[in-house]
N, C-alpha and C. Protein backbone atom coordinates (compact mmCIF):
# COMPACT_ATOMS: atom_id res chain seq x y z
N UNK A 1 -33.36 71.81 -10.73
CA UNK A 1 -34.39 71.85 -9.70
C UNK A 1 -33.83 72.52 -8.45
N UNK A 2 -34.36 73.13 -8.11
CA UNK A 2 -34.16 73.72 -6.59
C UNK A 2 -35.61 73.93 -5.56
N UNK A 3 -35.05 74.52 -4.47
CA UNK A 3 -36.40 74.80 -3.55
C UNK A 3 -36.06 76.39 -2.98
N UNK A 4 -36.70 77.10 -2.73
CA UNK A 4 -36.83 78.32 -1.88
C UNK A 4 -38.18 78.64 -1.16
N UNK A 5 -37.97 78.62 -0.15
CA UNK A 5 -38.59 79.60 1.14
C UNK A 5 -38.24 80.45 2.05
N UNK A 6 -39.11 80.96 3.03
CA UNK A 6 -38.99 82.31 3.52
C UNK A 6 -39.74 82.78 4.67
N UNK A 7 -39.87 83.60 5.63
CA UNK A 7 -40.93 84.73 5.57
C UNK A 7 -40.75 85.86 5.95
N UNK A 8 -41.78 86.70 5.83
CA UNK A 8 -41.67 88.02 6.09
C UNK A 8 -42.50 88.49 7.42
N UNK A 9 -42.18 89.70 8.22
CA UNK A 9 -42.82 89.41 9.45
C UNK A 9 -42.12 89.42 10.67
N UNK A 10 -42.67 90.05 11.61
CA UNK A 10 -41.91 90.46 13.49
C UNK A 10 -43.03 89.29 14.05
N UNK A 11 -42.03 88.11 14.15
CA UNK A 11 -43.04 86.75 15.02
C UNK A 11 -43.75 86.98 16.17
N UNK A 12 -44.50 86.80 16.48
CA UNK A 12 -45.64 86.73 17.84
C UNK A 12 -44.83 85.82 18.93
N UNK A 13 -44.10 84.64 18.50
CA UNK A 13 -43.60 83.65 18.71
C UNK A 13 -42.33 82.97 18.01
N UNK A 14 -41.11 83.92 18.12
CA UNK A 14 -39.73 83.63 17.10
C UNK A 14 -39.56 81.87 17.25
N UNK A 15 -39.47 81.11 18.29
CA UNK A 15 -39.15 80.02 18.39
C UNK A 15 -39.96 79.11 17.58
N UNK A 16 -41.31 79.50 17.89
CA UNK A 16 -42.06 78.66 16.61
C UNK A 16 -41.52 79.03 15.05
N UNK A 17 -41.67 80.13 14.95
CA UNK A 17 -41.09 80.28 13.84
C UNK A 17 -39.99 80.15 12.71
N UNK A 18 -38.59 80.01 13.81
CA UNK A 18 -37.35 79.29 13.65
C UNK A 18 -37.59 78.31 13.56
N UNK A 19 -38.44 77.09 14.01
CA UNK A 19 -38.33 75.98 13.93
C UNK A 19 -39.36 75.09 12.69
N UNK A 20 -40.40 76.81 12.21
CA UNK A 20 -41.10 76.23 10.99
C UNK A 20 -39.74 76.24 9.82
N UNK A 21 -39.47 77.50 9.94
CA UNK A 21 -38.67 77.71 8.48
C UNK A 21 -37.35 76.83 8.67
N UNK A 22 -36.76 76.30 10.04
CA UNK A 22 -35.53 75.12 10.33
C UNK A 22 -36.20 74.06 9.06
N UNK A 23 -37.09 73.64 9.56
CA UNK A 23 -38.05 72.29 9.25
C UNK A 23 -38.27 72.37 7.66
N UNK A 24 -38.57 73.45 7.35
CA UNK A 24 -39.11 73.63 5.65
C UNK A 24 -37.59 73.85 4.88
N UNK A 25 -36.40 74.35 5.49
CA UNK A 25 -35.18 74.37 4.85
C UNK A 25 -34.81 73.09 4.79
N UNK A 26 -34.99 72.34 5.96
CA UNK A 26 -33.98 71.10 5.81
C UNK A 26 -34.93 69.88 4.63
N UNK A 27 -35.80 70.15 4.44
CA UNK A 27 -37.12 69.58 3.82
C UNK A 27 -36.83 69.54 2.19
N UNK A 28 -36.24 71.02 2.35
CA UNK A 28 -35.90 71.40 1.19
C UNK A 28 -35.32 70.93 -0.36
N UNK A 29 -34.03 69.80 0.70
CA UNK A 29 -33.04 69.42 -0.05
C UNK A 29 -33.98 67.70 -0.80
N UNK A 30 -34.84 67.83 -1.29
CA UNK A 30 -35.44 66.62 -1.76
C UNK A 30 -35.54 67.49 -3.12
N UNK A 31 -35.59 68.95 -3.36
CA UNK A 31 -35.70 69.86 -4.52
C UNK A 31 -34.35 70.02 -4.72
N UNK A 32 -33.03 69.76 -3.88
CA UNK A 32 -31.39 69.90 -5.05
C UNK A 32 -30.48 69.67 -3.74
N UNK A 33 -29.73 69.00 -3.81
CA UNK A 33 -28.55 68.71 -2.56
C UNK A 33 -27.42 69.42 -2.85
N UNK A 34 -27.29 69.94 -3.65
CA UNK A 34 -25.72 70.80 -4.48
C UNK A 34 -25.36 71.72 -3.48
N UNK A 35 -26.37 72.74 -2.98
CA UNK A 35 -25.89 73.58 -2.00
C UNK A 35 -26.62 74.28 -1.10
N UNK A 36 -26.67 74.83 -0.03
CA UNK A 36 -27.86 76.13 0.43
C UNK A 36 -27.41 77.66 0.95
N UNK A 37 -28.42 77.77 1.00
CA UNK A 37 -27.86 79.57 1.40
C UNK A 37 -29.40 80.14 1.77
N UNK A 38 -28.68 81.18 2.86
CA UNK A 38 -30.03 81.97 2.96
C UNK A 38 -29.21 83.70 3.07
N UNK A 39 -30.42 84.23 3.20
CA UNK A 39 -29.84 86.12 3.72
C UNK A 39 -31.26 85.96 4.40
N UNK A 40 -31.03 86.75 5.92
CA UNK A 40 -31.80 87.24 6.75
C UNK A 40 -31.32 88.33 7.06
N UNK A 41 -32.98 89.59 7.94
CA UNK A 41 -32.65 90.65 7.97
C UNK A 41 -33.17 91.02 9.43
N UNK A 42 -32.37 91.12 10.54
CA UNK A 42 -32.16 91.18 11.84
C UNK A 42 -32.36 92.47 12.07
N UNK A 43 -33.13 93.23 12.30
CA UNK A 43 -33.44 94.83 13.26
C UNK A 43 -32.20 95.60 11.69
N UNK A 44 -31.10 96.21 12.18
CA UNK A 44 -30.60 97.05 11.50
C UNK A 44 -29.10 96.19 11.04
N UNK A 45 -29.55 94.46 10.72
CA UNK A 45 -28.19 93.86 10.69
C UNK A 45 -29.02 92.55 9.53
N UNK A 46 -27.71 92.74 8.55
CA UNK A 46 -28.52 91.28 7.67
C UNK A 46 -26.94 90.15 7.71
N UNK A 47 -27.56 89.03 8.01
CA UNK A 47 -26.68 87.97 8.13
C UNK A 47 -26.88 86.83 6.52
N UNK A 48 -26.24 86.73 5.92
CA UNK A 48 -25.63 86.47 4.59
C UNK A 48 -24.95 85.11 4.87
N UNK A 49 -25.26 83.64 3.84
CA UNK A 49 -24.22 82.75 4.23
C UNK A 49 -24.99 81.59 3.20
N UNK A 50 -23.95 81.28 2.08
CA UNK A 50 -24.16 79.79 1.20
C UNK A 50 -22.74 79.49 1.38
N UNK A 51 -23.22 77.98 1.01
CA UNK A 51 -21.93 76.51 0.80
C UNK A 51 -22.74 75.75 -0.26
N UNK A 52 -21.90 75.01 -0.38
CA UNK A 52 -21.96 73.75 -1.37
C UNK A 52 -22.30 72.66 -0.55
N UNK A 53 -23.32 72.16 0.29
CA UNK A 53 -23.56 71.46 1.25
C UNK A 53 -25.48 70.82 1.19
N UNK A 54 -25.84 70.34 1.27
CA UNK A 54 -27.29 70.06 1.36
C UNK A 54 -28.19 70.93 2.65
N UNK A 55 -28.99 70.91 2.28
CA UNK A 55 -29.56 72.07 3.75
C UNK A 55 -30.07 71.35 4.67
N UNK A 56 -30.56 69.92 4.67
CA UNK A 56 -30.84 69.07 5.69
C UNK A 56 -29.45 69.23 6.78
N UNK A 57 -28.27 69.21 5.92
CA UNK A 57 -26.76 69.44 7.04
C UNK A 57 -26.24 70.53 7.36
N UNK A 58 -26.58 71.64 6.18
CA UNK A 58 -26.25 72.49 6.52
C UNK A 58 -27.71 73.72 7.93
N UNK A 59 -28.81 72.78 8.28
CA UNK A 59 -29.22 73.42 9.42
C UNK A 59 -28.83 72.68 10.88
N UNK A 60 -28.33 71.52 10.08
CA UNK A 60 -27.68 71.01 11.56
C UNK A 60 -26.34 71.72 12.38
N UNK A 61 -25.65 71.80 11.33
CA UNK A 61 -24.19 72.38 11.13
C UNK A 61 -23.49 73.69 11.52
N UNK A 62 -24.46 74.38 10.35
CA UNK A 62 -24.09 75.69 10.05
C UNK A 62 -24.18 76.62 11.35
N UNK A 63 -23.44 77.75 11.95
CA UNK A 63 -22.90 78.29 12.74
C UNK A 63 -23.82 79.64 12.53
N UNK A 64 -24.04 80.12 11.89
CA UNK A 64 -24.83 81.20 11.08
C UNK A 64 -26.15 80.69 11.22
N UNK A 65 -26.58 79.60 10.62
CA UNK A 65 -27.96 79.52 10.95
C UNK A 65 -28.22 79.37 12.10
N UNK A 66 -27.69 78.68 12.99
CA UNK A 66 -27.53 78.22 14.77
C UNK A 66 -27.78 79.80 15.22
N UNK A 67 -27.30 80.77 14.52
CA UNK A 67 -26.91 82.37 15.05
C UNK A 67 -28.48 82.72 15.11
N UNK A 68 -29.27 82.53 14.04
CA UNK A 68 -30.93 82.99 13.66
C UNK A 68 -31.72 82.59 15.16
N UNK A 69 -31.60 81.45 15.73
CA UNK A 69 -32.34 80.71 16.68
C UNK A 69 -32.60 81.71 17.91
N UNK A 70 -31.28 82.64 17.89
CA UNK A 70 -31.67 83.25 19.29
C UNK A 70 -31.42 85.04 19.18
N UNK A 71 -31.98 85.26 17.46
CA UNK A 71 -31.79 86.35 17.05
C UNK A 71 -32.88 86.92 16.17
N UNK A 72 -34.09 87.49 16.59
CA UNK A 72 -35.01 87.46 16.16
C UNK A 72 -35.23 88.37 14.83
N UNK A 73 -35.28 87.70 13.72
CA UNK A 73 -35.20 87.95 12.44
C UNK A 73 -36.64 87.90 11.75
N UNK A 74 -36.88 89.21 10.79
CA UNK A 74 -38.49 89.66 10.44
C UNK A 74 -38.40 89.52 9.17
N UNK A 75 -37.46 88.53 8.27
CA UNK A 75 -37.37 88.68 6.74
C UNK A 75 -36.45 87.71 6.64
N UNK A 76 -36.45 86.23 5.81
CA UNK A 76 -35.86 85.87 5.30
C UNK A 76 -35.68 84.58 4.43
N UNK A 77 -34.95 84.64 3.21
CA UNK A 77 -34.63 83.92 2.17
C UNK A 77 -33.90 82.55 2.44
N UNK A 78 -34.44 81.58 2.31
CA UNK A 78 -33.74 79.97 1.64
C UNK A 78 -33.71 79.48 0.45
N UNK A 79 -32.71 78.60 -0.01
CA UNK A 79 -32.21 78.43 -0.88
C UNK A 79 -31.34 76.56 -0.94
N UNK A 80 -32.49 75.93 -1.54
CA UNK A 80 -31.23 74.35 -1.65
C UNK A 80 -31.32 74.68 -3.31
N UNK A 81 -30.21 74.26 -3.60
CA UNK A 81 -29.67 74.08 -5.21
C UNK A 81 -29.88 73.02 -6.00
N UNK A 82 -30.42 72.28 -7.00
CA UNK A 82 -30.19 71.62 -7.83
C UNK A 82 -29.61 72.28 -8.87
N UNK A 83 -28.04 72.00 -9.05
CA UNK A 83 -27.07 72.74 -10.48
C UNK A 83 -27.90 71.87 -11.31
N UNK A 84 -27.92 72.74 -12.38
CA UNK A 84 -28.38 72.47 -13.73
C UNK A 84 -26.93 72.18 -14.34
N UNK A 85 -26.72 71.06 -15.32
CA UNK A 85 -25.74 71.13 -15.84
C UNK A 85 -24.97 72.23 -16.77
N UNK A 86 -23.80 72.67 -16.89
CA UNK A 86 -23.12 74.19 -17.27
C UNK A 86 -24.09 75.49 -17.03
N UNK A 87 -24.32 75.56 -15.86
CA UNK A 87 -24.64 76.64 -15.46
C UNK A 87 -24.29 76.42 -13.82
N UNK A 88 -22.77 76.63 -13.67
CA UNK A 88 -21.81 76.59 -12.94
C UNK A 88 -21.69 75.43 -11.76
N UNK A 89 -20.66 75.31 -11.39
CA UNK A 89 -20.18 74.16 -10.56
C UNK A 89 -20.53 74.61 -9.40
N UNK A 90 -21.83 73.74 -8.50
CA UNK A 90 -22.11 74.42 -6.98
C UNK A 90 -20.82 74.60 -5.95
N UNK A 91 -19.25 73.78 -6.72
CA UNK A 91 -18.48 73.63 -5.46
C UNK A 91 -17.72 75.11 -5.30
N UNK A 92 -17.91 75.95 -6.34
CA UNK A 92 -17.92 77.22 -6.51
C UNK A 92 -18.56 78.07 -5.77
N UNK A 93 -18.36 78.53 -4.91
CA UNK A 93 -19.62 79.31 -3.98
C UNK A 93 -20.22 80.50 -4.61
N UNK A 94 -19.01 81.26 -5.61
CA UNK A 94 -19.71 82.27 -6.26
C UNK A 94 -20.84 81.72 -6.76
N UNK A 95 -21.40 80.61 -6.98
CA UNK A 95 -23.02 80.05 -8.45
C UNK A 95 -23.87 79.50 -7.45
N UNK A 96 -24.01 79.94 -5.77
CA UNK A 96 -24.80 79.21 -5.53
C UNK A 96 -25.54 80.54 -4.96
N UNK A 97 -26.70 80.53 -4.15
CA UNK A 97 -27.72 81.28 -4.00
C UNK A 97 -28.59 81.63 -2.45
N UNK A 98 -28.12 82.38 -2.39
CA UNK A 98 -28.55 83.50 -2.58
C UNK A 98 -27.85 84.44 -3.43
N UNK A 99 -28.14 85.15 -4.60
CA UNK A 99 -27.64 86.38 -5.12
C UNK A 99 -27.65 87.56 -4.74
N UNK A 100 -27.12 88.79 -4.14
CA UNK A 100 -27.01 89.88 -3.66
C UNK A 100 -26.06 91.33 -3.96
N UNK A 101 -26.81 92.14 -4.50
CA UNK A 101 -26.20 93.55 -4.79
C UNK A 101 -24.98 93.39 -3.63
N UNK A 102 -24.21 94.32 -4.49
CA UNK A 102 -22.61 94.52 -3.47
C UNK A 102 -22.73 94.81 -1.95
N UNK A 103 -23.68 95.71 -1.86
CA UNK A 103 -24.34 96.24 -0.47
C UNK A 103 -24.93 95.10 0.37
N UNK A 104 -25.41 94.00 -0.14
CA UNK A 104 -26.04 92.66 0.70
C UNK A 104 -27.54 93.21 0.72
N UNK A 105 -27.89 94.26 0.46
CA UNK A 105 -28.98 94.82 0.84
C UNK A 105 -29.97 94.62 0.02
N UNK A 106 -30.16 93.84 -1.02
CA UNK A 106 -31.11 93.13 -2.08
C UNK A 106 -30.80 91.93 -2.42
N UNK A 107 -31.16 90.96 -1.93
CA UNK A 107 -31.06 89.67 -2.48
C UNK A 107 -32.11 88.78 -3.07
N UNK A 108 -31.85 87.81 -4.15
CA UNK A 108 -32.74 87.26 -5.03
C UNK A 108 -32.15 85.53 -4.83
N UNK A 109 -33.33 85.07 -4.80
CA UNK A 109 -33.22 83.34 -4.83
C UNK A 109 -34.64 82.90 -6.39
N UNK A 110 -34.02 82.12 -6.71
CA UNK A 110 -35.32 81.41 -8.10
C UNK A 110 -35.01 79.81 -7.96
N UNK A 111 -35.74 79.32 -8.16
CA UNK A 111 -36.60 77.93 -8.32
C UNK A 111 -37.13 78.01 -10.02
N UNK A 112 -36.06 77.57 -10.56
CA UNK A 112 -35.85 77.81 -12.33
C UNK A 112 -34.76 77.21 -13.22
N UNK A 113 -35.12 77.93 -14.37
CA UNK A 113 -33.80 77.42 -15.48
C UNK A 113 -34.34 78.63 -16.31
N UNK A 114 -32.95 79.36 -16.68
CA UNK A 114 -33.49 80.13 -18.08
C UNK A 114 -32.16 79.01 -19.39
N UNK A 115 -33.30 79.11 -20.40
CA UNK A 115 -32.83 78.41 -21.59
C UNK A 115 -31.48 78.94 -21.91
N UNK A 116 -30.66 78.15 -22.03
CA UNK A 116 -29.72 77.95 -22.76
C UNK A 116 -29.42 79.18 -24.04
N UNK A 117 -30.29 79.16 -24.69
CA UNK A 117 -29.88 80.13 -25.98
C UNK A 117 -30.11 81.28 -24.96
N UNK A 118 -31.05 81.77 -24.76
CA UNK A 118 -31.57 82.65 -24.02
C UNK A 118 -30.24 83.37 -23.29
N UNK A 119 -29.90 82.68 -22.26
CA UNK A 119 -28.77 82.92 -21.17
C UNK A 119 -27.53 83.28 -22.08
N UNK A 120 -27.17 82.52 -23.02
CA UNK A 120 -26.41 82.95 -23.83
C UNK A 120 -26.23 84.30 -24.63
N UNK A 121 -27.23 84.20 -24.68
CA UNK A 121 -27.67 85.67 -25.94
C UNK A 121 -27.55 87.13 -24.56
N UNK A 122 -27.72 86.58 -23.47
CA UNK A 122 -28.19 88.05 -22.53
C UNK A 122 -26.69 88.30 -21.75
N UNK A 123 -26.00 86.98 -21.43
CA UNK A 123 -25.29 86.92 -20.26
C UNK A 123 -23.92 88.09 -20.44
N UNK A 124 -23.55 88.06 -22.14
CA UNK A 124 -22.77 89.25 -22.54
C UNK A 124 -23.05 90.97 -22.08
N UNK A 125 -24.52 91.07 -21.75
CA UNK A 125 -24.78 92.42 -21.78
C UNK A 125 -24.38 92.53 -20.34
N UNK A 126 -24.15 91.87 -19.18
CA UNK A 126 -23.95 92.06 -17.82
C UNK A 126 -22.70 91.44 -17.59
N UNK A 127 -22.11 92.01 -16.45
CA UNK A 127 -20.90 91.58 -15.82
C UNK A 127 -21.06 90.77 -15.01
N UNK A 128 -21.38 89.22 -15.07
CA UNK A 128 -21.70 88.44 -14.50
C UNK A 128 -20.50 88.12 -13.29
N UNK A 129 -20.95 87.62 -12.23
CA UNK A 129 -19.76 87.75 -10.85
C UNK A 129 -19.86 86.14 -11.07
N UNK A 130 -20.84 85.23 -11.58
CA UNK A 130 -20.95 83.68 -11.36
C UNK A 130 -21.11 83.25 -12.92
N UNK A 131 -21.45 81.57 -12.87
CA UNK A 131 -21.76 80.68 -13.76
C UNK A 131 -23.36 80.33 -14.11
N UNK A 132 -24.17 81.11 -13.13
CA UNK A 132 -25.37 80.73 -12.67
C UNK A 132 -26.35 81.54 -13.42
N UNK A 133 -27.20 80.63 -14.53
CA UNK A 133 -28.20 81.52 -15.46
C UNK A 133 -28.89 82.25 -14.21
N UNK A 134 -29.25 82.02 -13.13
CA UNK A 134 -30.09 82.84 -12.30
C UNK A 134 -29.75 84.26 -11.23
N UNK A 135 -28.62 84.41 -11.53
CA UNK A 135 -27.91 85.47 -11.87
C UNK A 135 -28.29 86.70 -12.96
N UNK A 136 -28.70 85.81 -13.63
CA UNK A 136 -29.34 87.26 -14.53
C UNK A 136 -30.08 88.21 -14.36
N UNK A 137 -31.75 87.13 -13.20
CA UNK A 137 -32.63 88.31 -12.68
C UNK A 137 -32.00 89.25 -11.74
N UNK A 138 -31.02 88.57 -10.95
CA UNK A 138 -30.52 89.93 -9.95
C UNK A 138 -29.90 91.32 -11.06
N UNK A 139 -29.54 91.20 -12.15
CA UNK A 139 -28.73 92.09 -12.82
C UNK A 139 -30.09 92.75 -13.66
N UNK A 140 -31.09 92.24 -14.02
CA UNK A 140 -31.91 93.18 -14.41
C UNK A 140 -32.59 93.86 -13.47
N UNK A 141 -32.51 93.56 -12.04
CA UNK A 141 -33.18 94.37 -10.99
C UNK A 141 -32.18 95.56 -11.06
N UNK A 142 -31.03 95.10 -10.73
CA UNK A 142 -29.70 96.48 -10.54
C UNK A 142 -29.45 97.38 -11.63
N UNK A 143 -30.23 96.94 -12.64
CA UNK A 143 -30.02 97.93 -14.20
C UNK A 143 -31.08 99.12 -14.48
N UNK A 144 -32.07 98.91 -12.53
CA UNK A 144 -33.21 99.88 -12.79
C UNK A 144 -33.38 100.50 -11.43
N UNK A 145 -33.60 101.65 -11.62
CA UNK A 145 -33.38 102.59 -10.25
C UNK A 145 -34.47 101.89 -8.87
N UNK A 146 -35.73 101.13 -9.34
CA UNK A 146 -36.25 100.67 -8.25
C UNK A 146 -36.98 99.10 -9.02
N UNK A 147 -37.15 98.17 -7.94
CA UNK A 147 -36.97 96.75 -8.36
C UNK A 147 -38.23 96.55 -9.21
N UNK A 148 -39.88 97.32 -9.14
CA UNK A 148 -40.52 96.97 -9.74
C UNK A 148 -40.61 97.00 -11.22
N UNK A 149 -39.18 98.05 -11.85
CA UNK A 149 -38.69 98.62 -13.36
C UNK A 149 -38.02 97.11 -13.59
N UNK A 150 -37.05 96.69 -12.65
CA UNK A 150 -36.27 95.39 -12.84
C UNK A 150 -37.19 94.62 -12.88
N UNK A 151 -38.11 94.39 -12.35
CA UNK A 151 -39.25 92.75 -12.63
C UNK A 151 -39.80 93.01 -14.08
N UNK A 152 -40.20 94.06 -13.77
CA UNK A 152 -40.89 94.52 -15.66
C UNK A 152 -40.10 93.73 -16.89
N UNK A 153 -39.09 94.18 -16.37
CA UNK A 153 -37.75 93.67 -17.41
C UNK A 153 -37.44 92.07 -17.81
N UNK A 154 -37.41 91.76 -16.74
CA UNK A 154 -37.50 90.17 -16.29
C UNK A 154 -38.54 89.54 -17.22
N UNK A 155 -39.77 90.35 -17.02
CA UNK A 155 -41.02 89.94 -18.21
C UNK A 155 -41.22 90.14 -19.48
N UNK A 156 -40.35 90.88 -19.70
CA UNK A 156 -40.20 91.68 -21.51
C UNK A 156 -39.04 90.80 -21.93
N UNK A 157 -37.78 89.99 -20.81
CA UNK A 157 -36.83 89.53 -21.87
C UNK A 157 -36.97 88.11 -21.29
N UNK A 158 -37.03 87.48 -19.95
CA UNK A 158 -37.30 85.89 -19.79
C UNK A 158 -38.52 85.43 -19.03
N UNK A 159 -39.64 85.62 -19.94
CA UNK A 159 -40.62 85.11 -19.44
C UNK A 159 -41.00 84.33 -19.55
N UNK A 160 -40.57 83.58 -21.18
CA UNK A 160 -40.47 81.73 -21.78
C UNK A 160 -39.67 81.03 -21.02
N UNK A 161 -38.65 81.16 -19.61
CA UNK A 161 -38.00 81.18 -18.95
C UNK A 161 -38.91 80.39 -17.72
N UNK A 162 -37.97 78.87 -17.01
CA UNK A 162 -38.76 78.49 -15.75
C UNK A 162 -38.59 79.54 -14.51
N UNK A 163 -39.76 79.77 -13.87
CA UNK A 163 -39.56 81.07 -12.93
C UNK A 163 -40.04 81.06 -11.85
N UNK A 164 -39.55 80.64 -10.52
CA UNK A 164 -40.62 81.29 -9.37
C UNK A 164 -39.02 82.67 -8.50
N UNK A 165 -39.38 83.59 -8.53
CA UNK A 165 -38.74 84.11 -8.13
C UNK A 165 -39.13 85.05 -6.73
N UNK A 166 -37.93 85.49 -5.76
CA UNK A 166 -38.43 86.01 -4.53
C UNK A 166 -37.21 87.15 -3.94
N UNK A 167 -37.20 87.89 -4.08
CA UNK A 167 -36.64 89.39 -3.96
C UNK A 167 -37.02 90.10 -2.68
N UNK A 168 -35.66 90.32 -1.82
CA UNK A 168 -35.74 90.77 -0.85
C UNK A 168 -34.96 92.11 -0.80
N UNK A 169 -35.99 93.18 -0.02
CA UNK A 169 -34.84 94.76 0.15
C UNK A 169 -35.09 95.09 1.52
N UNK A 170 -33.60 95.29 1.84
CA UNK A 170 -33.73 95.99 2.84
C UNK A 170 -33.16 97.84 2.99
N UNK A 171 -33.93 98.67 3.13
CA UNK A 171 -33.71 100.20 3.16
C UNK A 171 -33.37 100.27 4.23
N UNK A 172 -33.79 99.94 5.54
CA UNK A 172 -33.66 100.56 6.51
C UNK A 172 -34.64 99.34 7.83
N UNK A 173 -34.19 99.72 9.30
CA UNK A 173 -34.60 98.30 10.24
C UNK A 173 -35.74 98.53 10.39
N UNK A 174 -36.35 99.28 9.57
CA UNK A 174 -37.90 100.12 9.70
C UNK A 174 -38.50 100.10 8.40
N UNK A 175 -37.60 99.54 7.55
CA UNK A 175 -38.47 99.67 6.08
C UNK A 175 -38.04 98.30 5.01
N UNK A 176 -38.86 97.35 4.59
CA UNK A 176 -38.22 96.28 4.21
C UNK A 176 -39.14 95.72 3.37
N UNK A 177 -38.50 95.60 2.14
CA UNK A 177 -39.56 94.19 1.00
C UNK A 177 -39.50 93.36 0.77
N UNK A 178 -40.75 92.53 0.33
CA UNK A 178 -40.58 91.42 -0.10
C UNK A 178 -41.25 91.52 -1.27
N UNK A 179 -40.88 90.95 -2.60
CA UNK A 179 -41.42 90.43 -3.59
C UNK A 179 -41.25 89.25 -4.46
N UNK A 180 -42.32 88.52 -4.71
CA UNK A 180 -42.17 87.32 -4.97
C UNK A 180 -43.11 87.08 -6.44
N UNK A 181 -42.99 86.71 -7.51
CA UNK A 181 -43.44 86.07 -8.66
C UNK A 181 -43.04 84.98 -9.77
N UNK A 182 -43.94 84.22 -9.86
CA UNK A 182 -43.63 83.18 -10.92
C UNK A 182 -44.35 83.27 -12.55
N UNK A 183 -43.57 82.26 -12.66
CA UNK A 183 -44.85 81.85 -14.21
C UNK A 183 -45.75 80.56 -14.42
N UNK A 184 -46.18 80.26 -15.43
CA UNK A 184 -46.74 78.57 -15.03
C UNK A 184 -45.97 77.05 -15.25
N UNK A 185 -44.56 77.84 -15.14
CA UNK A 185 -43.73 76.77 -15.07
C UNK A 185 -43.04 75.99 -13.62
N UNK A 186 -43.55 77.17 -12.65
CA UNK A 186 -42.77 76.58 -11.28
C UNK A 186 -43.83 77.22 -10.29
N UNK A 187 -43.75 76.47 -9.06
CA UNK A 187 -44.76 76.93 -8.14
C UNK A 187 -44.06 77.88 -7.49
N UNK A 188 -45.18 78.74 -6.56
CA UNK A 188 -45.03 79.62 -5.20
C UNK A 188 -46.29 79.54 -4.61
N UNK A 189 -45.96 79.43 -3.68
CA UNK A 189 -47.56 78.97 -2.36
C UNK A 189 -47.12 79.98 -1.06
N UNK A 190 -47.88 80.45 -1.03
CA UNK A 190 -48.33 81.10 0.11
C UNK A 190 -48.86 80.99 1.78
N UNK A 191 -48.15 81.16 2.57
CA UNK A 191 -49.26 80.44 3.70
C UNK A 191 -49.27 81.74 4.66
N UNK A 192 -50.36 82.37 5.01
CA UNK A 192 -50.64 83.30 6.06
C UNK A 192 -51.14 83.27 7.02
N UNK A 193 -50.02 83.43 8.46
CA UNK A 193 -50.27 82.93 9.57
C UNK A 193 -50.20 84.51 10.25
N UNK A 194 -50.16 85.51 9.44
CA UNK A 194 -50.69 86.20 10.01
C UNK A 194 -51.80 86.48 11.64
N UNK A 195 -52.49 85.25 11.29
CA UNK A 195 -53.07 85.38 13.23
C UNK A 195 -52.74 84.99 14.19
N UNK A 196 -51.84 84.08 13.61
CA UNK A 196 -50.71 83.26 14.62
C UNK A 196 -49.12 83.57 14.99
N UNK A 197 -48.94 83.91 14.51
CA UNK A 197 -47.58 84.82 13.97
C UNK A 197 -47.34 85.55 13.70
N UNK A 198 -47.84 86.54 12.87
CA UNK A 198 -47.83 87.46 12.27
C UNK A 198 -46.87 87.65 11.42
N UNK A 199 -46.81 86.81 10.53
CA UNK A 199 -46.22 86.03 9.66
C UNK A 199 -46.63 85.61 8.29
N UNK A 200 -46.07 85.76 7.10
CA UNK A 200 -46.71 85.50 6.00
C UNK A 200 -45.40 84.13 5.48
N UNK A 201 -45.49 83.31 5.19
CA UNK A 201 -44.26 82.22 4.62
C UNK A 201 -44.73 82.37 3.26
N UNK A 202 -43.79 81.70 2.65
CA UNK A 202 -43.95 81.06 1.26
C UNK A 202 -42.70 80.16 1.15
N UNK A 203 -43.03 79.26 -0.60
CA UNK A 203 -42.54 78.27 -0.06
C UNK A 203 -42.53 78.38 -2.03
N UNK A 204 -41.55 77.68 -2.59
CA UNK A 204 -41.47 76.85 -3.80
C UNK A 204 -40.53 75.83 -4.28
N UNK A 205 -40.94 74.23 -4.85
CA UNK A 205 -40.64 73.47 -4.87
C UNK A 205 -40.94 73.01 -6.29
């Protein structure tokens, strides 16, 4: 079990906004206490940072997230962990999540499990850097010149697979995605505050 949220969006109001997504991270950890992590994407700067810690402590704590509060950020990924058993030790930081191309510049968080045989049968074809079946979707994104070839993929080989997944790119402090999809095994909810914020969140638990 895990939780991930987010949003995407130049706030009307950053302080409200830091203090929705503070509130929905620390909230979080009722979906996995093993660890958290987020990647945010600041004007022409992305700030990157998991532990093995619960996210209720780690937004009290953390030095990096404290950094977001007075740094107005238009994109970004959370992450509390519930480890699934052998699919790596959270005290490992490589298996916890956020996942991210070498560049930092694409990162992936899921709210999932891929099966056992499954993970087994695939995990040989990639050079896995972790222990973490959810590791895999980041490696079928990077096996295709642009991410919507990698989601395709995702659907042709783990789609019997629990899935809410949420994919972030950053090109440039002027050009930035978000993509997010599940299956009917795990939620993703939407909330658009677009008139208030100008702001789109999401959220899965």
């Amino acid at each position: 079990m895990c939780g991930i949220a987010g949003f995407i969006g130049k706030s009307n109001n950053y302080n409200i906004s830091y203090k929705i997504i503070s509130e929905i991270f620390k909230n979080l950890d009722v979906r996995g206490e093993d660890a958290s992590g987020f990647w945010a994407s600041c004007n022409d700067k992305i700030i990157y940072h998991k532990e093995p810690v619960k996210s209720s402590i780690f937004c009290l704590n953390n030095p990096y997230w404290h950094y977001l509060k007075n740094h107005s950020i238009d994109l970004i990924l959370t992450h509390a962990r519930g480890a699934s058993p052998n699919y790596g030790d959270p005290l490992e930081n490589r298996n916890n999540h956020p996942f991210t191309n070498n560049n930092k510049n694409i990162a992936l968080v899921h709210n999932g499990k891929v099966d056992m045989l499954t993970y087994d049968k695939l995990k040989d074809f990639f050079n896995l850097s972790s222990d973490c079946d959810s590791e895999l979707y980041l490696k079928f994104i990077e096996s295709k010149v642009n991410i919507m070839d990698g989601i395709k993929e995702i659907w042709s080989y783990l789609n019997n697979s629990h899935m809410s997944i949420v994919i972030a790119e950053f090109l440039n402090k002027n050009d930035k995605n978000l993509f997010l999809f599940r299956n009917e095994y795990r939620s993703l909810w939407l909330i658009d505050a677009r008139e208030y914020l100008n702001q789109i969140f999401f959220v899965s638990t």
